[in-house]
Each structure stands twice: as C-alpha cells, then as structure tokens.
Protein backbone atom coordinates (compact mmCIF):
# COMPACT_ATOMS: atom_id res chain seq x y z
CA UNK A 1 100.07 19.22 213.70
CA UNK A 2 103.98 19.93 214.71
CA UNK A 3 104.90 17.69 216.85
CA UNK A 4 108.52 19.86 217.15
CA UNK A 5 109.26 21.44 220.41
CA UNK A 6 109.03 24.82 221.24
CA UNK A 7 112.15 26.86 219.58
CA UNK A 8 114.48 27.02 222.44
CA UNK A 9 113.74 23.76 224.57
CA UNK A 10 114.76 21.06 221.92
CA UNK A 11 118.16 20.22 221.03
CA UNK A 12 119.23 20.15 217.45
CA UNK A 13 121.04 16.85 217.40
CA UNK A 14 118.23 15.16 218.89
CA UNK A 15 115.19 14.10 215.82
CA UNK A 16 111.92 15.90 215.76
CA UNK A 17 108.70 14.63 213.91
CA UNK A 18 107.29 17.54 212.26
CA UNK A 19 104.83 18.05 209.25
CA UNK A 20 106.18 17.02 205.61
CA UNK A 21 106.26 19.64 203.31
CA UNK A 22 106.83 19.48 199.31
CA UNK A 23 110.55 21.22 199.96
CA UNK A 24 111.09 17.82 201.72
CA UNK A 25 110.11 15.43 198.72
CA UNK A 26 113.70 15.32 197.06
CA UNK A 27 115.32 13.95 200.41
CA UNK A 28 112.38 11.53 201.50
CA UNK A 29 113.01 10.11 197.80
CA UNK A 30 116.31 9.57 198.87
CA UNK A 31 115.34 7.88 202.18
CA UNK A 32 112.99 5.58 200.41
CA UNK A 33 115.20 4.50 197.19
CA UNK A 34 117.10 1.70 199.33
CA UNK A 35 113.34 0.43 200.93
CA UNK A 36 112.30 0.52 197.17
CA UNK A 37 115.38 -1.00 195.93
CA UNK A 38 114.86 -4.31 198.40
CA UNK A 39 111.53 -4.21 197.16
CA UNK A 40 109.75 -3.55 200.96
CA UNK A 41 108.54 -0.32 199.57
CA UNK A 42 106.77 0.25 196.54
CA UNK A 43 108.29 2.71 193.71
CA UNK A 44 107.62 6.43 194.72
CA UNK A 45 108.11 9.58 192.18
CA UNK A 46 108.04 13.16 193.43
CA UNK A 47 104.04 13.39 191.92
CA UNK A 48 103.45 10.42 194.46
CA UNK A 49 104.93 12.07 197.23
CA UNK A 50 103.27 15.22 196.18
CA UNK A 51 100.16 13.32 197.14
CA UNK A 52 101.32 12.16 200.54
CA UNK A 53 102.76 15.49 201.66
CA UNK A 54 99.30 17.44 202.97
CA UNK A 55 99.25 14.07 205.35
CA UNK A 56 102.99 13.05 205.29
CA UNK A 57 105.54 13.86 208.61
CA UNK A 58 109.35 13.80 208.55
CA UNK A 59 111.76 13.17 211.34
CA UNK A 60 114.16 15.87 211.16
CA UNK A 61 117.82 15.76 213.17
CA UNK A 62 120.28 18.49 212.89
CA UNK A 63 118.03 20.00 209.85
CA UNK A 64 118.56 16.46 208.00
CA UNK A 65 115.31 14.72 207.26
CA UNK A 66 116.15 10.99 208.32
CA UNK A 67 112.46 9.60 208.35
CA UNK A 68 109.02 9.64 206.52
CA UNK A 69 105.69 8.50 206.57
CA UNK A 70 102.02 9.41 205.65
CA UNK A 71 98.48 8.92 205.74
CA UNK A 72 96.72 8.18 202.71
CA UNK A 73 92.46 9.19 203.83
CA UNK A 74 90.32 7.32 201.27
CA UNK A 75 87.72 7.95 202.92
CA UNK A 76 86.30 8.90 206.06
CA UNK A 77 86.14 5.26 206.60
CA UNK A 78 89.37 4.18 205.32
CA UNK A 79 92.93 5.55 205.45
CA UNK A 80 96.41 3.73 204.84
CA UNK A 81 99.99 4.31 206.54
CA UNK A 82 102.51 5.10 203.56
CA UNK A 83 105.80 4.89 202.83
CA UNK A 84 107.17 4.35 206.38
CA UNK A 85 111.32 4.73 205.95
CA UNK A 86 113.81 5.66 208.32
CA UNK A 87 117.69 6.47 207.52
CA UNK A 88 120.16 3.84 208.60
CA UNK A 89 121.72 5.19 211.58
CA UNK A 90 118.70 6.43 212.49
CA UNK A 91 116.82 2.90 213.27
CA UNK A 92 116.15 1.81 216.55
CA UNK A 93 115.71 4.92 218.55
CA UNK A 94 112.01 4.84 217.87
CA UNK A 95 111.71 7.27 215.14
CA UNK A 96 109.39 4.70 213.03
CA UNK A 97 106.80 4.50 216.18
CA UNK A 98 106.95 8.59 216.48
CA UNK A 99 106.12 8.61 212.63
CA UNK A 100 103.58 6.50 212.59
CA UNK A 101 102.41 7.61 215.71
CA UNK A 102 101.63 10.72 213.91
CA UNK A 103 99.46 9.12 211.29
CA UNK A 104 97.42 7.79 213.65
CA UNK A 105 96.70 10.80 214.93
CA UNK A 106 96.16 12.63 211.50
CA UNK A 107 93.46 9.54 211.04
CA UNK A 108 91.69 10.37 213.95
CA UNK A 109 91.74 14.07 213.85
CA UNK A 110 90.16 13.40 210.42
CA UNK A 111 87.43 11.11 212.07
CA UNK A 112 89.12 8.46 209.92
CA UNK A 113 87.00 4.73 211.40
CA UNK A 114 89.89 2.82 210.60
CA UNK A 115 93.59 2.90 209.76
CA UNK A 116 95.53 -0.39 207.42
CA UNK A 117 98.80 -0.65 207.36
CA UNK A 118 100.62 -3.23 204.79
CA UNK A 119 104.09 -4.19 205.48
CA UNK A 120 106.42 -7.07 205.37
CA UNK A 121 107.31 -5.88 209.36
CA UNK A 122 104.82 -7.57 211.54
CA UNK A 123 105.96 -7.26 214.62
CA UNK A 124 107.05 -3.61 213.98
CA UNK A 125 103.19 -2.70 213.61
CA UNK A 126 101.76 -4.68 216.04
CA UNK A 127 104.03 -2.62 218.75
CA UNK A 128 102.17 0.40 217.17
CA UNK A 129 98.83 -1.31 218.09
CA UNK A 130 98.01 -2.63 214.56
CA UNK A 131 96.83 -6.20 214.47
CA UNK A 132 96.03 -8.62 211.86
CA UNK A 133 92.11 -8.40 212.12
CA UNK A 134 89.66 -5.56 213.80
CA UNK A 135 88.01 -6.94 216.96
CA UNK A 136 84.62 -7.66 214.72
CA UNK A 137 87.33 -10.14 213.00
CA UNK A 138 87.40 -8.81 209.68
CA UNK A 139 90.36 -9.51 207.86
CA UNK A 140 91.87 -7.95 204.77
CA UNK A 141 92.54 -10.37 201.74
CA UNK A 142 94.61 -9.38 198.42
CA UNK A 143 94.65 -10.43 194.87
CA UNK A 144 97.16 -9.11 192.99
CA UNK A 145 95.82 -7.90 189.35
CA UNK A 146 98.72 -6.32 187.62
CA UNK A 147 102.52 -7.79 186.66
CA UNK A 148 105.23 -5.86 188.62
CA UNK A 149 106.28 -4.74 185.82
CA UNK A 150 103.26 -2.69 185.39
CA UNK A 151 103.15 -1.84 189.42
CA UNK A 152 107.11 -0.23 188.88
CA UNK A 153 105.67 2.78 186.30
C-alpha cells in the first residue's frame, strides 16, 4: 500500500504517508527517542523496528521522515497499533490520523477481526474510531508481570 501521490501531482513540502522500509529505521529511532524518553512509548532498538517495518508507514515531507507507526498482526484475530510518533513541528496537521489510518487498513486487508491500540492519548484514538470496549463489551484488562527495569532491555 503507498498511500503517496502519483509522481508529479504532489508537492514536496507537503507530508506523504508511504510504506516504512528498513532504510527508514535509523530516523524513526530518532522520532521515537523523545516519546521513549517521557516514557509514552516503550524502548525501541533497530531489531524491534526491523519487526514493525513489513507493516510499519512513515510520513515523509520534503524527503524527511517526520512520522511512524505500525501494525503488529498476532494473529488473524488480533493485531496492535505500534509506535505511533510524529516530529514536533509536524503535530497537529493530522499526520497521526493518516498513520494510523493506514494501519487500519493494513489490519483489514489482512482480514485482521480486531485492531488494540494502547496509549496514554485517549481522546487522540477515539477520533480514529477506537473505543474503550468492542460493541459485545469486552474490555481489555492488564497486569503488569515484569519490573521496568526488565521492560527497558
């Protein structure tokens, strides 16, 4: 899936969402580290990303990659949005929607049944559609079973 625009009809300047590749990982570590450094995102290496990329999609402006996010597929019944992060300067022109606008259509061209999304931005992922229980009303409930410590390796 590229959701670019035809060579010729898109400006430059203006961001694209197109399909991560592993070229990108170095620069959507970069994007991430602050996220990961206020602790909203979880710690990322490049072998993590590797993982992401086959379902990942950057927003690209002027060939710099200022956004990320990905699908995770467990299964065909279960997938996860991932490591969601756009650039400052780049927030609040709807790049975050476009991104994960793009998982959600990676899920369901994989025939994915249903698509989580953990965050610490409510209200962000509700405007995407997401909601806090599935309309049979089941509801996701964590435990946490490791120290952060062990979670940061």
């Amino acid at each position: 899936m590229n959701t670019s625009q035809p060579s010729g009809s898109h400006d430059p300047t203006t961001p694209c969402i197109r399909n991560a590749e592993q070229r990108d990982i170095s620069e959507v570590l970069k994007i991430i580290a602050p996220y990961v450094d206020e602790r909203v995102l979880i710690p990322r290496n490049e072998k993590d990303l590797q993982k992401l990329v086959p379902h990942g999609f950057v927003a690209e402006a002027g060939g710099v990659i200022v956004g990320f996010a990905a699908v995770e597929i467990y299964s065909r019944k279960l997938a996860e949005v991932q490591c969601l992060a756009v650039r400052e300067g780049y927030q609040n022109q709807g790049l975050g929607k476009r991104l994960v606008d793009a998982c959600v259509n990676r899920a369901r061209e994989e025939q994915v049944f249903e698509l989580l999304a953990i965050t610490s931005s409510d209200d962000f992922l509700r405007s995407c559609g997401f909601d806090y229980s599935l309309p049979d009303q089941r509801r996701a409930l964590f435990m946490r079973t490791g120290s952060e410590k062990n979670n940061a390796k």
